[in-house]
C-alpha atoms as a PDB file:
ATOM      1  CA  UNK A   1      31.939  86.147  25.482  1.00  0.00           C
ATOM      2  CA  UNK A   2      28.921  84.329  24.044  1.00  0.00           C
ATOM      3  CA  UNK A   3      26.429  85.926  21.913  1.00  0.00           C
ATOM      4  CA  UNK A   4      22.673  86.004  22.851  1.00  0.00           C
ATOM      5  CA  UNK A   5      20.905  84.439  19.977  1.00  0.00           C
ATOM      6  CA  UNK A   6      17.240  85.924  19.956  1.00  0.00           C
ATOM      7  CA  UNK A   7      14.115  83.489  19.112  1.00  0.00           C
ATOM      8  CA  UNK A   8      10.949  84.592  18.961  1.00  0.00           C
ATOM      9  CA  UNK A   9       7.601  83.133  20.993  1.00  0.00           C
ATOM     10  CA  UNK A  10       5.675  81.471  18.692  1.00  0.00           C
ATOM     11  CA  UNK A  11       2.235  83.332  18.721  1.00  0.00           C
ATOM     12  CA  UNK A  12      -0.127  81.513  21.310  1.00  0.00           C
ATOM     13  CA  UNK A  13      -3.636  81.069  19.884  1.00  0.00           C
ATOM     14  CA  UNK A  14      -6.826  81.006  23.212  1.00  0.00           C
ATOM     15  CA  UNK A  15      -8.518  78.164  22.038  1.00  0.00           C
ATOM     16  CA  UNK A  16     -10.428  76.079  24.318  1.00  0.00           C
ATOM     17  CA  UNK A  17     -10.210  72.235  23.482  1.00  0.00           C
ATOM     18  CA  UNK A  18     -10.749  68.990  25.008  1.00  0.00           C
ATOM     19  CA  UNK A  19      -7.375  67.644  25.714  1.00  0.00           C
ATOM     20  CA  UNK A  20      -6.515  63.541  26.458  1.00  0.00           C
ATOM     21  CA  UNK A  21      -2.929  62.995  27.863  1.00  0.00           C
ATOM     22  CA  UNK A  22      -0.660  59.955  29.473  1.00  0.00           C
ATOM     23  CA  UNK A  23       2.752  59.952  30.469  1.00  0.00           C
ATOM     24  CA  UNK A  24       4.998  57.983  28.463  1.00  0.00           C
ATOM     25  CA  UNK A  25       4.392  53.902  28.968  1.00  0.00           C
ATOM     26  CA  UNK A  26       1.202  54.604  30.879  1.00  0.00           C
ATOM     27  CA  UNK A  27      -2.084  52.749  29.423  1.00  0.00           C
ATOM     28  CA  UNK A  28      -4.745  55.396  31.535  1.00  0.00           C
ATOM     29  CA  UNK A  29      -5.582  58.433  29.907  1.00  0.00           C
ATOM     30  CA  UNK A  30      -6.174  62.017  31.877  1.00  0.00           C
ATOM     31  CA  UNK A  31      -8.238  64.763  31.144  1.00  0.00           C
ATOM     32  CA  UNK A  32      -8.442  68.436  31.095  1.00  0.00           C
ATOM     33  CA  UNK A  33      -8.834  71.694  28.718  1.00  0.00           C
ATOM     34  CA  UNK A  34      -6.407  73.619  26.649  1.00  0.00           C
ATOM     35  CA  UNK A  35      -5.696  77.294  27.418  1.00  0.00           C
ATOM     36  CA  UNK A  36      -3.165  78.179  24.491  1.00  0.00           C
ATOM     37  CA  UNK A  37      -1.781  76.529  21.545  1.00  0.00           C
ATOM     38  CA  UNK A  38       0.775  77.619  19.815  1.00  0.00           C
ATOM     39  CA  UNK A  39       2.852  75.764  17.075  1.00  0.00           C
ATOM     40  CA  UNK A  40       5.664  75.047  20.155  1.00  0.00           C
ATOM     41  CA  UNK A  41       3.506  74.143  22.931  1.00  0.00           C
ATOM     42  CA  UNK A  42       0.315  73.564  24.848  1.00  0.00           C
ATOM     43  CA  UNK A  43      -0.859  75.307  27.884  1.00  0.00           C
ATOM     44  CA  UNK A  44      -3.367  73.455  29.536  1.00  0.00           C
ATOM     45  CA  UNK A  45      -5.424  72.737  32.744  1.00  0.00           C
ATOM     46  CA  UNK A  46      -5.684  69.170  34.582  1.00  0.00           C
ATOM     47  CA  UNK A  47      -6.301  67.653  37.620  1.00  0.00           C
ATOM     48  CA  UNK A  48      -3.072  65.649  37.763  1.00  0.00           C
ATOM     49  CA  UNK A  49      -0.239  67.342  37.880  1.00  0.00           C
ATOM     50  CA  UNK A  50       3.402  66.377  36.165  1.00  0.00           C
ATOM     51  CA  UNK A  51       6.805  67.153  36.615  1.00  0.00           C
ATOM     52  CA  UNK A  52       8.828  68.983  34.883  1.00  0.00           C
ATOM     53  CA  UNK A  53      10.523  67.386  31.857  1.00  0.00           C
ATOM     54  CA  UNK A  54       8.096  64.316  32.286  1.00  0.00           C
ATOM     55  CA  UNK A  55       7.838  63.059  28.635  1.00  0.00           C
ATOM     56  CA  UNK A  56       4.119  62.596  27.599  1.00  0.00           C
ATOM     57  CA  UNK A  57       1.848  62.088  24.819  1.00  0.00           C
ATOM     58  CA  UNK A  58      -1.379  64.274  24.355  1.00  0.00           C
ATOM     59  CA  UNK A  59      -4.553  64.055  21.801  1.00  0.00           C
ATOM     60  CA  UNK A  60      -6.722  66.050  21.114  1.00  0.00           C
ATOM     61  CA  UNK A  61      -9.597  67.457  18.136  1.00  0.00           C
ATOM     62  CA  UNK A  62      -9.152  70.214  16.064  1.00  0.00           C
ATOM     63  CA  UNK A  63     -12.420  72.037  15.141  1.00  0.00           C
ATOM     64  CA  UNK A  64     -13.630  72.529  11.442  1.00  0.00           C
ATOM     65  CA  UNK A  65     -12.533  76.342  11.402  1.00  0.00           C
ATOM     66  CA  UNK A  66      -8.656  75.119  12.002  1.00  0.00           C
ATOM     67  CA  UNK A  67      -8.321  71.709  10.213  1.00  0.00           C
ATOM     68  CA  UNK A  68     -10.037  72.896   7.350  1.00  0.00           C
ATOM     69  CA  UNK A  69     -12.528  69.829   5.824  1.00  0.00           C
ATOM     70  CA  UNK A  70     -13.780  68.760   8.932  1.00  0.00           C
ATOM     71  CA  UNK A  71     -12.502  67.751  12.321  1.00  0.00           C
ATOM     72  CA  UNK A  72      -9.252  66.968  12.854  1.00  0.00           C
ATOM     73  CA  UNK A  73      -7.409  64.430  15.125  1.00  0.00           C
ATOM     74  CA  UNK A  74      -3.717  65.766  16.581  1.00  0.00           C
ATOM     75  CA  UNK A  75      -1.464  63.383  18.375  1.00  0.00           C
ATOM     76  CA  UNK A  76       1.800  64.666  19.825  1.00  0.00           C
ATOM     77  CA  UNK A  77       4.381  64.374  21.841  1.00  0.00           C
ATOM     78  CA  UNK A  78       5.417  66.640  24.574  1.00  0.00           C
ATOM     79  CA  UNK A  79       7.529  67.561  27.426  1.00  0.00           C
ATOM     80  CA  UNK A  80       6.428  69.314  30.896  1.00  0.00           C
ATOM     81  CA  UNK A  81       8.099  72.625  31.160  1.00  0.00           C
ATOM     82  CA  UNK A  82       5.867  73.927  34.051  1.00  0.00           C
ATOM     83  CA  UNK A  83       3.508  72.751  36.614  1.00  0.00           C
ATOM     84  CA  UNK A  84       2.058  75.212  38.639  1.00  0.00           C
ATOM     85  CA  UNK A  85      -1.379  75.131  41.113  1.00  0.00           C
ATOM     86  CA  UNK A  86      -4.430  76.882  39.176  1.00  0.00           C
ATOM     87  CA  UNK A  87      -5.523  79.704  41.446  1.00  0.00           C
ATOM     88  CA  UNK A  88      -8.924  79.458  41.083  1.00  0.00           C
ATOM     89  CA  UNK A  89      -9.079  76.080  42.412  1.00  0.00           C
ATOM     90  CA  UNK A  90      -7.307  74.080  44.420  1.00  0.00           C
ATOM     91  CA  UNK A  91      -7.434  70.740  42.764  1.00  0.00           C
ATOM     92  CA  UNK A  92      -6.642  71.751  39.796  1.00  0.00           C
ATOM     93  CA  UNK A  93      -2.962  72.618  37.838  1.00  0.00           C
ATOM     94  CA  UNK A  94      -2.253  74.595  35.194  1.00  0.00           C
ATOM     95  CA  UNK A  95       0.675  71.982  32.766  1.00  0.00           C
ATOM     96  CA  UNK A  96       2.830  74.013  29.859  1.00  0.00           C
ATOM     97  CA  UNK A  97       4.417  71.412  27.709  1.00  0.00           C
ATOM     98  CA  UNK A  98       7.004  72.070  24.377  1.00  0.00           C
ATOM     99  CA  UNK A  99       5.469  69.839  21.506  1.00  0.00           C
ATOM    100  CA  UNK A 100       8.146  67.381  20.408  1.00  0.00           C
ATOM    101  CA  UNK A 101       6.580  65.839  17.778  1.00  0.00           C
ATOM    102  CA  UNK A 102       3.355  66.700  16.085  1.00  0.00           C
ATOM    103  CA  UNK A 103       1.399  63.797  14.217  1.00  0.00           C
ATOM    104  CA  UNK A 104      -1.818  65.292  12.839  1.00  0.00           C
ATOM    105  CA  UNK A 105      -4.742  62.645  11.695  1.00  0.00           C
ATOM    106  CA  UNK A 106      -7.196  62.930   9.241  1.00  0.00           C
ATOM    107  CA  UNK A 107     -10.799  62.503  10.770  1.00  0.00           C
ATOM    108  CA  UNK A 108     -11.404  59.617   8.950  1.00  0.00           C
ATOM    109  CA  UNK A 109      -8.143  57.646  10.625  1.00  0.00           C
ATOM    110  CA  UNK A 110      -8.558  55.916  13.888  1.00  0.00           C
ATOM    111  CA  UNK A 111      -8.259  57.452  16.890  1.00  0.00           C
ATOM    112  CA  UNK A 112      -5.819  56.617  19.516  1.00  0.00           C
ATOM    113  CA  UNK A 113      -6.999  54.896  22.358  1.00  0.00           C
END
């Protein structure tokens, strides 16, 4: 008989940001809005939906309270864990996604395009 190993969520934190986001090898970059963020995932809402385990990439700017000296650029990698319609409207979806890899930029670096 296995044993059930308990994990923890990782606390979510409601913060509202701009997110930018492309599947993997794409060029065009999507909009939408984060729900939650938490130091696992992103929850976020989009007009293009993804499916699940689509590998992805996803930007987006911290605000002065979180990165500390001033604004500060994230860039991560991610993979769709759910896709599901956004009740409120009906061309929108609401995307969770586990953060693979986290690469966090200084304001002053470049931005990705």
């Amino acid at each position: 008989m296995r044993k059930s190993v308990f994990s923890p969520r990782a606390p979510r934190y409601d913060i509202e940001l701009p997110i930018r986001y492309r599947e993997k090898g794409c060029s065009d970059w999507e909009n939408g809005r984060t729900v939650n963020i938490s130091g696992s995932g992103v929850l976020f809402c989009s007009m293009r939906p993804m499916e699940v385990g689509t590998p992805f990439e996803f930007t987006l700017t911290l605000p002065v309270v979180i990165a500390g000296e001033g604004p500060g650029q994230v860039g991560c990698d991610g993979v769709v864990v759910r896709c599901a319609p956004l009740v409120e409207s009906s061309d929108s979806v609401m995307l969770a996604a586990k953060i693979v890899k986290p690469r966090f930029m200084p304001s002053g670096r470049q931005k990705v395009n």
